[in-house]
N, C-alpha and C. Protein backbone atom coordinates (compact mmCIF):
# COMPACT_ATOMS: atom_id res chain seq x y z
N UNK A 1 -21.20 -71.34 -28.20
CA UNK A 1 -21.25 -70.25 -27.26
C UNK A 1 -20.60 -69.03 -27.92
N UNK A 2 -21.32 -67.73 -28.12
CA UNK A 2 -20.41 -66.74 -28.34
C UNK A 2 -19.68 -66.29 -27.61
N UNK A 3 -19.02 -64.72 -28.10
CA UNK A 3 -17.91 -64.38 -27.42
C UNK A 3 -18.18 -63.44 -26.07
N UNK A 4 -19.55 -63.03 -26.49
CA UNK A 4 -20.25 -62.04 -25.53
C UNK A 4 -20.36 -62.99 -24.19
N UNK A 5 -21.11 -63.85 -24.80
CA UNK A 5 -21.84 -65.00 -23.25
C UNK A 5 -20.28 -65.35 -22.96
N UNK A 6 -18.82 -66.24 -23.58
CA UNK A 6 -18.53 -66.27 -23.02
C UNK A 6 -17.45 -65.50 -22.08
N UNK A 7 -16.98 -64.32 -22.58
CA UNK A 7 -16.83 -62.99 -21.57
C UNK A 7 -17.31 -62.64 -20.39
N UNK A 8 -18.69 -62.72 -20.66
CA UNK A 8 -19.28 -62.22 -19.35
C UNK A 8 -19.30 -63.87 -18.45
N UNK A 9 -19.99 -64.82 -18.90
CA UNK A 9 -19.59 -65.78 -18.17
C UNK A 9 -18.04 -65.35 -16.91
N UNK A 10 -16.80 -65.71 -18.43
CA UNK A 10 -15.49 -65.16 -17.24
C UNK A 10 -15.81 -64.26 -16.19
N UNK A 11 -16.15 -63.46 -16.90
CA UNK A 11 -16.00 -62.19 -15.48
C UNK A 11 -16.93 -62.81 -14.64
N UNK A 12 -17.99 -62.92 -14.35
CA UNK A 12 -18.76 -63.68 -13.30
C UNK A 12 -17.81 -64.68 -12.21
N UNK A 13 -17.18 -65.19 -13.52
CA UNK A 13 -16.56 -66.82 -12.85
C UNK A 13 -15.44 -65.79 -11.64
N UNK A 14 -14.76 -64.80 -12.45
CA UNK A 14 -13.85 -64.38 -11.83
C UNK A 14 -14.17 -63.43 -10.71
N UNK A 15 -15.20 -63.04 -10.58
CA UNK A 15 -15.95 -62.01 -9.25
C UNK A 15 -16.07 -62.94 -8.42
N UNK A 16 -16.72 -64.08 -8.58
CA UNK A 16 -17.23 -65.20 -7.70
C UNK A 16 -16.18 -65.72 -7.08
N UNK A 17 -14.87 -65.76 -7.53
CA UNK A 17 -13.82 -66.23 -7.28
C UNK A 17 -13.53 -65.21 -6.58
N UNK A 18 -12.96 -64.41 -6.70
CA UNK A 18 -12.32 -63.04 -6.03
C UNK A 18 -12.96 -63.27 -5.02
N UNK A 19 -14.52 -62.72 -4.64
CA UNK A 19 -15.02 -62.77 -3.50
C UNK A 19 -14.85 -63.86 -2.64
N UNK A 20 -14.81 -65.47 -2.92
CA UNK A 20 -14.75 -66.09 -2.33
C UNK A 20 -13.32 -66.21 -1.49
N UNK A 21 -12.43 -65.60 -2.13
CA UNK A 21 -10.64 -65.71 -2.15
C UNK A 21 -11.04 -65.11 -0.84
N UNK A 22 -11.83 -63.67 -1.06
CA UNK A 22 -11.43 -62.59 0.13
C UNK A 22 -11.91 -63.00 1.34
N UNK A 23 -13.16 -63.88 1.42
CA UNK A 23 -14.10 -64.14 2.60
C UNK A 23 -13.28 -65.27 3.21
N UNK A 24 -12.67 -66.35 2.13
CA UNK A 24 -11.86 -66.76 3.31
C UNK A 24 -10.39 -66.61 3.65
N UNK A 25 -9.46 -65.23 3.43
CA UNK A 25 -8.19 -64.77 3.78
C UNK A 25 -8.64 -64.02 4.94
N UNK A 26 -7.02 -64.09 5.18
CA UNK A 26 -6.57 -63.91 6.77
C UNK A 26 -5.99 -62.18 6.27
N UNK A 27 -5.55 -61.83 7.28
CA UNK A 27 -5.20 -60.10 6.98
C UNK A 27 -3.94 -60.77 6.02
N UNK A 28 -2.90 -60.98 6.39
CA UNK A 28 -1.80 -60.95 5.28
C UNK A 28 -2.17 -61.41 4.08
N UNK A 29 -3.13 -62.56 3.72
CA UNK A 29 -3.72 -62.69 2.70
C UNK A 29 -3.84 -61.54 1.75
N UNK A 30 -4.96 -60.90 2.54
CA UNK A 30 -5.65 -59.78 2.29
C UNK A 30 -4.59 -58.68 1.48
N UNK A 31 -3.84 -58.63 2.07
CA UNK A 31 -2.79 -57.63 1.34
C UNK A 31 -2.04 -58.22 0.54
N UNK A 32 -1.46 -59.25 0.63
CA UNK A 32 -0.86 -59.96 -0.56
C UNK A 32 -1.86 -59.88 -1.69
N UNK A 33 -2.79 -60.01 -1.59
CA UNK A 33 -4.38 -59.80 -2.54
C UNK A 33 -4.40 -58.50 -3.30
N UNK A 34 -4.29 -57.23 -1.96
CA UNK A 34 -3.82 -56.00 -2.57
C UNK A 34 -2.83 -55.50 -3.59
N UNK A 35 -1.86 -56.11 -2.87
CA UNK A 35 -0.36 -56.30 -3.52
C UNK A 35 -0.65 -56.48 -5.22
N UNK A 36 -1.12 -57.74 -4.99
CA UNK A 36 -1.03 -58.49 -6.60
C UNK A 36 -1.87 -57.10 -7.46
N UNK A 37 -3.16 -57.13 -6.76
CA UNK A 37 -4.57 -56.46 -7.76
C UNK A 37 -3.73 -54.78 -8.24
N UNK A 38 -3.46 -54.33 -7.44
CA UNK A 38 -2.37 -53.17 -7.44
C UNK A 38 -1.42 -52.76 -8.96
N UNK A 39 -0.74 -54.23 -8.77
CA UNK A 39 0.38 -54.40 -10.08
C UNK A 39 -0.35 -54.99 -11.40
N UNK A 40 -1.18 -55.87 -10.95
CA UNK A 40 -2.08 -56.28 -12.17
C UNK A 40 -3.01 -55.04 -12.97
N UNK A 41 -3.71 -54.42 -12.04
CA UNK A 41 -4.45 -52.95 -13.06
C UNK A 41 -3.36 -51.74 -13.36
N UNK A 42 -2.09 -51.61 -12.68
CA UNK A 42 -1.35 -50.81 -13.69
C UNK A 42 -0.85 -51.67 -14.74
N UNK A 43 -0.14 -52.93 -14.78
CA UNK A 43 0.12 -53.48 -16.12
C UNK A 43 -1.12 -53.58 -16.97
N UNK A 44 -2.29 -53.82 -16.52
CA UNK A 44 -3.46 -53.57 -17.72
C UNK A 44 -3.26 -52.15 -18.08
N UNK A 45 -3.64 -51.07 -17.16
CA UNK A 45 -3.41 -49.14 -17.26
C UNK A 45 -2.26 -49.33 -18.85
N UNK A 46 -0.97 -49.60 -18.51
CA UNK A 46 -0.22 -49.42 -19.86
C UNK A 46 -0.64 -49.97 -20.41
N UNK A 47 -1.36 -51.29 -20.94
CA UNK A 47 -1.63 -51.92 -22.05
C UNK A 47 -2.87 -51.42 -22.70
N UNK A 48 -3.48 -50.43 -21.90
CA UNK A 48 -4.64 -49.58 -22.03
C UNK A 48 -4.21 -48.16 -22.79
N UNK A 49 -3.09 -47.66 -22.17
CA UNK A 49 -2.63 -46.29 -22.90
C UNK A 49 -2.17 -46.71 -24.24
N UNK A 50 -1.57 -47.98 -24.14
CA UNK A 50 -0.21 -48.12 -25.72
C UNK A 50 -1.88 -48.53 -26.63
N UNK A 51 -2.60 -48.98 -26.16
CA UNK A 51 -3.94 -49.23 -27.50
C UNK A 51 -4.87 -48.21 -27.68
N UNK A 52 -4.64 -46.95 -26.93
CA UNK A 52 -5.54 -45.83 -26.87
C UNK A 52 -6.55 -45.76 -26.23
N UNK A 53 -6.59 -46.93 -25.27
CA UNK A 53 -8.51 -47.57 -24.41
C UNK A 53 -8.48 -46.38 -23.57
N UNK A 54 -9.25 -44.83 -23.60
CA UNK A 54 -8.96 -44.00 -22.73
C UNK A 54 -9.61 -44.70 -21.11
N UNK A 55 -10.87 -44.86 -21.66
CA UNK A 55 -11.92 -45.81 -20.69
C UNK A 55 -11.12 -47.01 -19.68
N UNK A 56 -10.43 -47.61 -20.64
CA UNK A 56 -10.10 -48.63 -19.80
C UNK A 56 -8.80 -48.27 -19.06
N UNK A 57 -8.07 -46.82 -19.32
CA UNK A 57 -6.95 -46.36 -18.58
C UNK A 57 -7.21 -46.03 -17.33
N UNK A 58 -8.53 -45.21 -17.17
CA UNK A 58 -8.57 -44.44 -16.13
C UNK A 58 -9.57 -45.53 -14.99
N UNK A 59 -10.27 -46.42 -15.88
CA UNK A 59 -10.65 -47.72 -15.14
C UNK A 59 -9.57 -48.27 -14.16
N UNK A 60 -8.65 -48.82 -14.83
CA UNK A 60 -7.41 -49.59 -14.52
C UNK A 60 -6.44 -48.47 -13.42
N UNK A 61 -6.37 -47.13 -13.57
CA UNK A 61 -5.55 -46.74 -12.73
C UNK A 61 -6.79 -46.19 -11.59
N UNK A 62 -8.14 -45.91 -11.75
CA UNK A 62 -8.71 -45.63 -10.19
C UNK A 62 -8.85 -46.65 -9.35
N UNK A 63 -8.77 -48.07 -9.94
CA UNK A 63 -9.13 -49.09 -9.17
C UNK A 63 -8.15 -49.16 -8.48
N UNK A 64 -6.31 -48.95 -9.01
CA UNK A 64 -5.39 -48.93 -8.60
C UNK A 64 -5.28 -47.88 -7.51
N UNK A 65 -5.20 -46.62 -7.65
CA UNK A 65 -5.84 -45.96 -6.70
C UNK A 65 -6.74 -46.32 -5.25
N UNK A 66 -7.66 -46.58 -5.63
CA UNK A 66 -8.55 -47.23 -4.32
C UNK A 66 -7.94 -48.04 -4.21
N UNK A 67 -7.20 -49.19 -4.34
CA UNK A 67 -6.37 -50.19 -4.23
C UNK A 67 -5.15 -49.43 -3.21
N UNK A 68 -4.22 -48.53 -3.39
CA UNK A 68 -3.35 -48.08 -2.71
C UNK A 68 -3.92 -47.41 -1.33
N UNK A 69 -4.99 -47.04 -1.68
CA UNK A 69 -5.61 -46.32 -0.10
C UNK A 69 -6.10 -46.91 0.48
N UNK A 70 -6.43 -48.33 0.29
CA UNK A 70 -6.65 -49.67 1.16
C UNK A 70 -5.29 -50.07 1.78
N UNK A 71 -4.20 -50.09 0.75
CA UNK A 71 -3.31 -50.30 1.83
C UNK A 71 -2.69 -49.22 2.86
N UNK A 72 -2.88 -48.12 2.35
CA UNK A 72 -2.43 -47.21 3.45
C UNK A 72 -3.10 -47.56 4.44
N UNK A 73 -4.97 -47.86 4.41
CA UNK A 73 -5.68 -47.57 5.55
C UNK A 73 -5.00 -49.01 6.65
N UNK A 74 -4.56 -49.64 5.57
CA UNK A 74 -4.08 -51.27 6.72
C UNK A 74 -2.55 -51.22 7.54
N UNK A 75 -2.17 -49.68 7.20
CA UNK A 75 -0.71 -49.58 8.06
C UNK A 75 -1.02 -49.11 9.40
N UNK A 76 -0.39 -50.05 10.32
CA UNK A 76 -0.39 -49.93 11.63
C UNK A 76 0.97 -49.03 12.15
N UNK A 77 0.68 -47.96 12.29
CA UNK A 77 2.00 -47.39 12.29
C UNK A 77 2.75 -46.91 13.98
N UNK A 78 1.53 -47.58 14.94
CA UNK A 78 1.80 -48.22 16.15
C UNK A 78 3.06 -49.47 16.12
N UNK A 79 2.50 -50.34 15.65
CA UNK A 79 2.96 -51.22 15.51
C UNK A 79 4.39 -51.35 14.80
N UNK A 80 4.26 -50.73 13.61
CA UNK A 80 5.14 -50.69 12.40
C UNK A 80 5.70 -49.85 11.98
N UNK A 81 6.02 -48.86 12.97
CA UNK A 81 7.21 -48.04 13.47
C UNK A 81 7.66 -47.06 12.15
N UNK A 82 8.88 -47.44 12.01
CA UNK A 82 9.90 -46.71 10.64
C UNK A 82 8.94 -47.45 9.40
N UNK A 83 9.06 -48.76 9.91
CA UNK A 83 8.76 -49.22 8.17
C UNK A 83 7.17 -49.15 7.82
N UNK A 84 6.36 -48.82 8.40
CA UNK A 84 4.70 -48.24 8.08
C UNK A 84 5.40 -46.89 7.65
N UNK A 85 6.00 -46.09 7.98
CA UNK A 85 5.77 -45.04 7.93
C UNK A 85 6.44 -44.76 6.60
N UNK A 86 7.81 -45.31 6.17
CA UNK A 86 8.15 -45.73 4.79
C UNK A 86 7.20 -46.24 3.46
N UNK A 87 6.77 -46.92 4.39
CA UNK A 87 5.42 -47.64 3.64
C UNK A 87 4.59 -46.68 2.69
N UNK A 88 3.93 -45.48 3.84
CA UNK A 88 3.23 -44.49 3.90
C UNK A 88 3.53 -43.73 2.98
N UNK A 89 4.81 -43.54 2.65
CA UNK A 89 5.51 -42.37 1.68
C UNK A 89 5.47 -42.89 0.51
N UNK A 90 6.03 -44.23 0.85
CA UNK A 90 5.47 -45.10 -0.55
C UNK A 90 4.17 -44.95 -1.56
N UNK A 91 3.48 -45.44 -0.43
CA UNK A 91 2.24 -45.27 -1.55
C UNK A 91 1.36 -44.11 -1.46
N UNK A 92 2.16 -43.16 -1.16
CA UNK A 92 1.34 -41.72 -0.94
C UNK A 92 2.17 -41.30 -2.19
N UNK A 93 3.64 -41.74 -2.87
CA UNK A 93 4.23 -41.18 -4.13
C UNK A 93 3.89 -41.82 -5.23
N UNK A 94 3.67 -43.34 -4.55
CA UNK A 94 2.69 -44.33 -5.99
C UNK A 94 1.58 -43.55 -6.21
N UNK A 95 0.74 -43.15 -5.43
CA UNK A 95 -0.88 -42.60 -5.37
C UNK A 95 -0.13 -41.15 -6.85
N UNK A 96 0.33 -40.32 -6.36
CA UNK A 96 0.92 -39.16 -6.83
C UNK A 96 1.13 -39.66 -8.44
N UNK A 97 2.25 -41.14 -8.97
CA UNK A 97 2.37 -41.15 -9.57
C UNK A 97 1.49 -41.88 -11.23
N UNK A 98 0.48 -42.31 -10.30
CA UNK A 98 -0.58 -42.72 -10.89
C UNK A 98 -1.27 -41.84 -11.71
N UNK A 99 -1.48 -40.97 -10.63
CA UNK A 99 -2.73 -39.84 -11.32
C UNK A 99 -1.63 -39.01 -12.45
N UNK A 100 -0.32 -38.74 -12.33
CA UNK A 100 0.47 -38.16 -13.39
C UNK A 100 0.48 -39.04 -14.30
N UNK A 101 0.30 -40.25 -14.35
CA UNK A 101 0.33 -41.41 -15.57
C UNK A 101 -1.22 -41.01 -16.29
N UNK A 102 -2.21 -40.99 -15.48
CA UNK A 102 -3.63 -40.79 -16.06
C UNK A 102 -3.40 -39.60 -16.75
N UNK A 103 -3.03 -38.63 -15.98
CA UNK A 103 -3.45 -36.95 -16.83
C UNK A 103 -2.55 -37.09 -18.14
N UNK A 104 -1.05 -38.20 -17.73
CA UNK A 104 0.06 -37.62 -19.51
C UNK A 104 -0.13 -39.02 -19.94
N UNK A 105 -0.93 -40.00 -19.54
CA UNK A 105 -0.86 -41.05 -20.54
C UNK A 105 0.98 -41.84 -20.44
N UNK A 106 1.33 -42.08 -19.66
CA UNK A 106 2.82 -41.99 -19.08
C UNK A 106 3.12 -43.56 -18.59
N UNK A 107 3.14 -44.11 -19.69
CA UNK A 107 3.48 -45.88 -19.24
C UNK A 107 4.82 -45.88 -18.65
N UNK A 108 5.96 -44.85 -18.57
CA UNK A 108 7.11 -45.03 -17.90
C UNK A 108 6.56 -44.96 -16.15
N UNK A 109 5.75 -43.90 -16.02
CA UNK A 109 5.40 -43.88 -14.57
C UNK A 109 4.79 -44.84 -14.42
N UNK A 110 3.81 -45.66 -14.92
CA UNK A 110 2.94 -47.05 -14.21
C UNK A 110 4.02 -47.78 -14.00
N UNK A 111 5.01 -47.96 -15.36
CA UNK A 111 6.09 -48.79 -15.06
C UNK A 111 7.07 -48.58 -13.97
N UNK A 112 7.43 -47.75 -13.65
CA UNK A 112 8.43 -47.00 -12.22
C UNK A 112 6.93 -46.91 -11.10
N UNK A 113 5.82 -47.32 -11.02
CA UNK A 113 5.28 -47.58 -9.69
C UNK A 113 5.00 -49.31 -9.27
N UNK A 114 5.26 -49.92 -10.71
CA UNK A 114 5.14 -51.49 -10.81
C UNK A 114 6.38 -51.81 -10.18
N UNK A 115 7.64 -51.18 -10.82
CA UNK A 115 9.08 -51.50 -10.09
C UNK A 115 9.16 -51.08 -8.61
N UNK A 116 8.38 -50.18 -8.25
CA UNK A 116 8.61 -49.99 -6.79
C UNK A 116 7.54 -50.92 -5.68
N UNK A 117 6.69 -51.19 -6.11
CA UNK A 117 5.74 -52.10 -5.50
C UNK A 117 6.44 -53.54 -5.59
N UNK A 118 6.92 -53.89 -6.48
CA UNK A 118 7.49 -55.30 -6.89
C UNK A 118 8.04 -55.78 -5.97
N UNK A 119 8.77 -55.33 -5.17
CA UNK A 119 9.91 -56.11 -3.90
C UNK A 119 8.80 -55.47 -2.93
N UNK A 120 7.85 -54.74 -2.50
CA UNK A 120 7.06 -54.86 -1.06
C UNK A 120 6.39 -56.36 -1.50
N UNK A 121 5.37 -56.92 -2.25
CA UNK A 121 5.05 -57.30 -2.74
C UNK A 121 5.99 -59.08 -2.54
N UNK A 122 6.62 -58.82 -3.24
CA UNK A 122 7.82 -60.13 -2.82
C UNK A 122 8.08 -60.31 -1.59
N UNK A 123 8.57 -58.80 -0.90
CA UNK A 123 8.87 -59.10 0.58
C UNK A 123 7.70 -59.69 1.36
N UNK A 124 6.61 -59.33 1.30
CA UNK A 124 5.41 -59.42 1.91
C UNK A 124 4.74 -60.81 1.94
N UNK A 125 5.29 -61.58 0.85
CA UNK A 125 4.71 -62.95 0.44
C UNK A 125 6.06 -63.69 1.00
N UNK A 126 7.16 -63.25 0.93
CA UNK A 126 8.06 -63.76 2.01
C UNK A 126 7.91 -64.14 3.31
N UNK A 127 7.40 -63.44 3.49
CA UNK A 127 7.18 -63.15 5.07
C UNK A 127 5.48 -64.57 5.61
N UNK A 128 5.39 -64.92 4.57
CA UNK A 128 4.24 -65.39 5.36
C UNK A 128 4.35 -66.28 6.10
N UNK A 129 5.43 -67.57 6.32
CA UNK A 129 5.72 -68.33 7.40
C UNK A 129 5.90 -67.63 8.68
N UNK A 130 6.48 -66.28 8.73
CA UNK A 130 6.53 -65.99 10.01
C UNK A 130 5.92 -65.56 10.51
N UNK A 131 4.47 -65.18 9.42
CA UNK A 131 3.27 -64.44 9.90
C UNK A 131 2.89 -65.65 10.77
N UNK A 132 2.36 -66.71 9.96
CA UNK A 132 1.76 -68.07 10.63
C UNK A 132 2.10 -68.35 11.58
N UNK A 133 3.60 -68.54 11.94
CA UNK A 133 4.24 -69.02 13.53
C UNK A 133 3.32 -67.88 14.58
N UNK A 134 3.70 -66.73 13.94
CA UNK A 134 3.17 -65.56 15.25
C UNK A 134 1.88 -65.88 15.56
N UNK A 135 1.45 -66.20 14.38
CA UNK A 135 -0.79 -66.78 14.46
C UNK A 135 -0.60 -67.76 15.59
N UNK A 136 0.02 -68.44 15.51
CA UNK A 136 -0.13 -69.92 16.25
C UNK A 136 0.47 -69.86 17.06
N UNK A 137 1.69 -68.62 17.76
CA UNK A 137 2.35 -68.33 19.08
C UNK A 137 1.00 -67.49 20.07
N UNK A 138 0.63 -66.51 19.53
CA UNK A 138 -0.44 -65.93 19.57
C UNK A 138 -1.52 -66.55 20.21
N UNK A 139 -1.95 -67.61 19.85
CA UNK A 139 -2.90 -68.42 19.37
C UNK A 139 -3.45 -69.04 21.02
């Protein structure tokens, strides 16, 4: 097998997967999903600037991008009071600091938006037993 077939193979394997992940998660899923995909294409974004991949920089940080405005669009800020709205500022300064990483090529900023996502991210996957009880109080 070459390297072409098996590349593209992966990526297939890994779309097929992804999609299937998403069709059957629950909303917290869903954002824990965000969460991860988020931190995973800025750590690719720097490993893209330090090798010169211009292509694969601005790949890696728009996906990240649309990635952050998915989670804005999922803050309930009915619901989630102070901390949506924290949230909000959050990734309205991640969003900000992204596109300054794209225009200067700036692996300190991907890196200072990876460190600030890192504990929502933790907290959020914390939290999932008590999501479940509420499913099943709910329920």
């Amino acid at each position: 097998m070459n390297q072409a077939y098996a590349r593209q193979a992966a990526a297939m394997y890994q779309q097929y997967s992804a999609r299937a992940g998403v069709e059957d998660a629950d909303a917290h899923q869903l954002v824990s999903m965000l969460l991860d995909g988020a931190i995973d294409r800025m750590a690719q974004a720097c490993g893209h600037i330090r090798h010169g991949d211009v292509a694969g920089k601005g790949n890696s940080i728009s996906r990240t991008v649309a990635i952050i405005g998915q989670l804005r669009m999922s803050l309930d800020h009915e619901a989630g009071g102070a901390l949506a709205d924290r949230l909000e500022a959050l990734y309205e300064y991640v969003t900000r600091r992204l596109i300054h990483a794209q225009l200067h090529d700036d692996v300190a900023a991907l890196e200072e938006c990876i460190r600030l996502l890192s504990p929502v991210r933790e907290g959020w996957k914390g939290i999932r037993g008590e999501y479940l009880a509420g499913r099943a109080v709910g329920s």
